[in-house]
Protein backbone atom coordinates (compact mmCIF):
# COMPACT_ATOMS: atom_id res chain seq x y z
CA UNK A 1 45.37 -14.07 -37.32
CA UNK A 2 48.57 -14.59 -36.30
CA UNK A 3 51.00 -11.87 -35.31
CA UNK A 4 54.56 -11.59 -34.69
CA UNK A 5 55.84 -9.40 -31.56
CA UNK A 6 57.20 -7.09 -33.62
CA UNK A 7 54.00 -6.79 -35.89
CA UNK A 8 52.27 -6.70 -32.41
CA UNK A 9 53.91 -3.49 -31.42
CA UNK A 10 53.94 -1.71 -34.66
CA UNK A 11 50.19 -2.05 -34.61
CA UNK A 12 49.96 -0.86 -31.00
CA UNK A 13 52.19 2.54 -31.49
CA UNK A 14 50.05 2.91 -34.86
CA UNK A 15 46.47 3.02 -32.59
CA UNK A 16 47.96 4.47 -29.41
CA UNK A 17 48.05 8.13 -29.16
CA UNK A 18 51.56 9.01 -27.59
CA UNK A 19 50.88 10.67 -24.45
CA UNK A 20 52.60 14.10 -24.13
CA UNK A 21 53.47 14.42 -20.39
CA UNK A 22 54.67 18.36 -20.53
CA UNK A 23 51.13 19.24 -21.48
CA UNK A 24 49.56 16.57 -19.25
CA UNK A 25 51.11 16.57 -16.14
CA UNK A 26 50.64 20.43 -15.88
CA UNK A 27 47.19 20.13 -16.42
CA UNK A 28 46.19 16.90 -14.08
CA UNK A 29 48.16 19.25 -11.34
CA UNK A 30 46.41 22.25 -12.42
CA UNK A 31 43.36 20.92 -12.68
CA UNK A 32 43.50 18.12 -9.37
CA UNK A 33 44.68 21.43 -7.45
CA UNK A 34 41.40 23.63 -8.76
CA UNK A 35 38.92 20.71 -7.30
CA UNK A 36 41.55 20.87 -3.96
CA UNK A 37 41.29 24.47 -3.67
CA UNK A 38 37.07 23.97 -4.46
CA UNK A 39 37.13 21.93 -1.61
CA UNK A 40 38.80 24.53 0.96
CA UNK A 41 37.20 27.20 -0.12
CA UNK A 42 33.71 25.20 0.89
CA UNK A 43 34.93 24.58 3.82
CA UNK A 44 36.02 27.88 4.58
CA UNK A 45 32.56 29.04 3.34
CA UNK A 46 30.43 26.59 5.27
CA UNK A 47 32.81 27.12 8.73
CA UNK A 48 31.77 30.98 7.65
CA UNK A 49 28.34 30.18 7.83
CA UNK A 50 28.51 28.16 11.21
CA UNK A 51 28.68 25.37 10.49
CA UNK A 52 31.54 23.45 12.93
CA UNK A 53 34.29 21.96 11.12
CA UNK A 54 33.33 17.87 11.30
CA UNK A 55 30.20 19.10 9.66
CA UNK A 56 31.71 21.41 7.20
CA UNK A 57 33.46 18.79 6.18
CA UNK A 58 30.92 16.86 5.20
CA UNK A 59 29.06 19.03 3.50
CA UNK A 60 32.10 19.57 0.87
CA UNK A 61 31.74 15.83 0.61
CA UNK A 62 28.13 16.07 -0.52
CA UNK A 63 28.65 19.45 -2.42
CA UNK A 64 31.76 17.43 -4.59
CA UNK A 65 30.10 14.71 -5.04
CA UNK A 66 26.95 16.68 -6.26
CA UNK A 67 28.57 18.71 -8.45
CA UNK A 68 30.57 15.60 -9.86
CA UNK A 69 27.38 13.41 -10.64
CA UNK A 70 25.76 16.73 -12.11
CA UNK A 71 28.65 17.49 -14.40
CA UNK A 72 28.77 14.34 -15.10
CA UNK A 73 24.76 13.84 -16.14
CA UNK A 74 25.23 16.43 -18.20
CA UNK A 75 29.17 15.53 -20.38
CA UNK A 76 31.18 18.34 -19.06
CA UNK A 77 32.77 16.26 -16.26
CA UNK A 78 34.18 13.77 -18.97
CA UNK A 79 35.49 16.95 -21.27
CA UNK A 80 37.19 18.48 -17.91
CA UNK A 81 38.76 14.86 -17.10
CA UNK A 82 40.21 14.55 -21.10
CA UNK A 83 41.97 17.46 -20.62
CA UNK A 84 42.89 16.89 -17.05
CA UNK A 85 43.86 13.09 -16.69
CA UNK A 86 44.53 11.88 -13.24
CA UNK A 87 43.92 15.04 -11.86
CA UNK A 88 39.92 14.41 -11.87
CA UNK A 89 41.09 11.69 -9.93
CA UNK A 90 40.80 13.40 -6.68
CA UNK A 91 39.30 10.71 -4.77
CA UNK A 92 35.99 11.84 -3.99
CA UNK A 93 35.42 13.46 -7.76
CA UNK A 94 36.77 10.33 -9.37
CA UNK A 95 34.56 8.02 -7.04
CA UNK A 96 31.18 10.35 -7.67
CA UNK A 97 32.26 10.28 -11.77
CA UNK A 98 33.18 6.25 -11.43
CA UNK A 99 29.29 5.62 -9.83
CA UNK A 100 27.27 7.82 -12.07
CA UNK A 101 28.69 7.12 -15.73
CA UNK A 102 27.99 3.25 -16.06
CA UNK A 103 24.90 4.56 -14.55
CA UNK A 104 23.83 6.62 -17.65
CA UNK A 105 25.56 4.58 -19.80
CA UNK A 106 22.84 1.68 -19.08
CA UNK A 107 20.21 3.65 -17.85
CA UNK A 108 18.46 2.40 -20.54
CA UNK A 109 17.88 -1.09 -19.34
CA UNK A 110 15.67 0.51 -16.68
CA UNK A 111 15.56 1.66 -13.32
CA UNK A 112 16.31 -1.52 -11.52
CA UNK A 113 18.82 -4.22 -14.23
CA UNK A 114 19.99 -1.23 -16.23
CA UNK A 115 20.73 2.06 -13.81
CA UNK A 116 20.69 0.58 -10.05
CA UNK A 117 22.72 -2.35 -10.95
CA UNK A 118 25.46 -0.87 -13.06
CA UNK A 119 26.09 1.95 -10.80
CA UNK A 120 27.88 -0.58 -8.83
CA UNK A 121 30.05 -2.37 -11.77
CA UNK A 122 32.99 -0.01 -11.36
CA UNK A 123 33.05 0.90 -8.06
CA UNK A 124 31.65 -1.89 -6.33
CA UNK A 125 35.45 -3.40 -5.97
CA UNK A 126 36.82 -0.34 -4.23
CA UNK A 127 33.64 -0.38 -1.79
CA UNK A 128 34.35 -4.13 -0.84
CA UNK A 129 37.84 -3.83 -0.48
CA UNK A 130 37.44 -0.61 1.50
CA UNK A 131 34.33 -2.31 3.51
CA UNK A 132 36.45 -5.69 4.01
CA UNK A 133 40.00 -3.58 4.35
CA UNK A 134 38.04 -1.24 7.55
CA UNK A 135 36.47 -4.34 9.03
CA UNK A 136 40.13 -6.21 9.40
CA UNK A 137 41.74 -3.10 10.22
CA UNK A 138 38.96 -2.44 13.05
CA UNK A 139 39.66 -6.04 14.46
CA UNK A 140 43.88 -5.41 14.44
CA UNK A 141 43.58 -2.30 16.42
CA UNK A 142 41.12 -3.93 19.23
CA UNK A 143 43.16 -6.86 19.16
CA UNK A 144 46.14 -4.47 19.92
CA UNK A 145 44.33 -2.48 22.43
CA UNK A 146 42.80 -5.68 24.08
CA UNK A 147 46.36 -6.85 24.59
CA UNK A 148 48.02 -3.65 25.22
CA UNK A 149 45.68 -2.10 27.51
């Protein structure tokens, strides 16, 4: 089939839904804020509860990312993010959702080819560029302090 540009594009704005960024962007910030407000209000509940704030910190890590892969199991994660957009994004909810959906998704294919190995598929680039990007970063800054100090 061949196509002419301008066939081309009339074909894409027929299938693409035209993205209306005053209902949109209010709700990625509304909704990106709600998870950021979440997230203090865990920490000021687990500093309540005594825990120090390094570790309190953590522990909103593992109580987003918790509540991300269990929203997630169970579809409402993916009907929040429709509605919200980028603002699911928030890096640690986006990164929980990115690891557990191709996980479902082939969970099928069993516990080893089909869940263990896709959990990787999407965010396996961001953990070897962050790996790789920490391990060069690590050598600048002794290099730097080697020679500086």
């Amino acid at each position: 089939m061949n196509l002419t540009k301008e066939e081309y594009e009339k074909l894409n704005q027929k299938a693409s839904n035209n993205t209306k960024s005053y209902i949109t962007l209010p709700c990625a910030f509304l909704i990106g804020g709600l998870i950021c407000t979440l997230g203090q209000g865990l920490l000021n509940l687990y500093t309540y509860f005594g825990l120090d704030e390094k570790n309190a910190g953590m522990m909103v890590s593992v109580t987003l990312i918790f509540l991300t892969a269990l929203l997630t199991g169970l579809s409402v994660f993916n009907v929040i993010a429709k509605h919200a957009g980028a603002g699911t994004l928030v890096p640690i909810t986006g990164f929980a959702n990115a690891m557990v959906s191709p996980a479902l998704e082939f969970k099928s294919e069993g516990f080893i080819l089909g869940l263990g190995a896709k959990m990787f598929i999407i965010a396996g680039p961001v953990l070897v560029y962050g790996i790789s990007a920490s391990i060069i970063y690590g050598i600048i800054l002794y290099l730097i302090q080697v020679f500086t100090g």
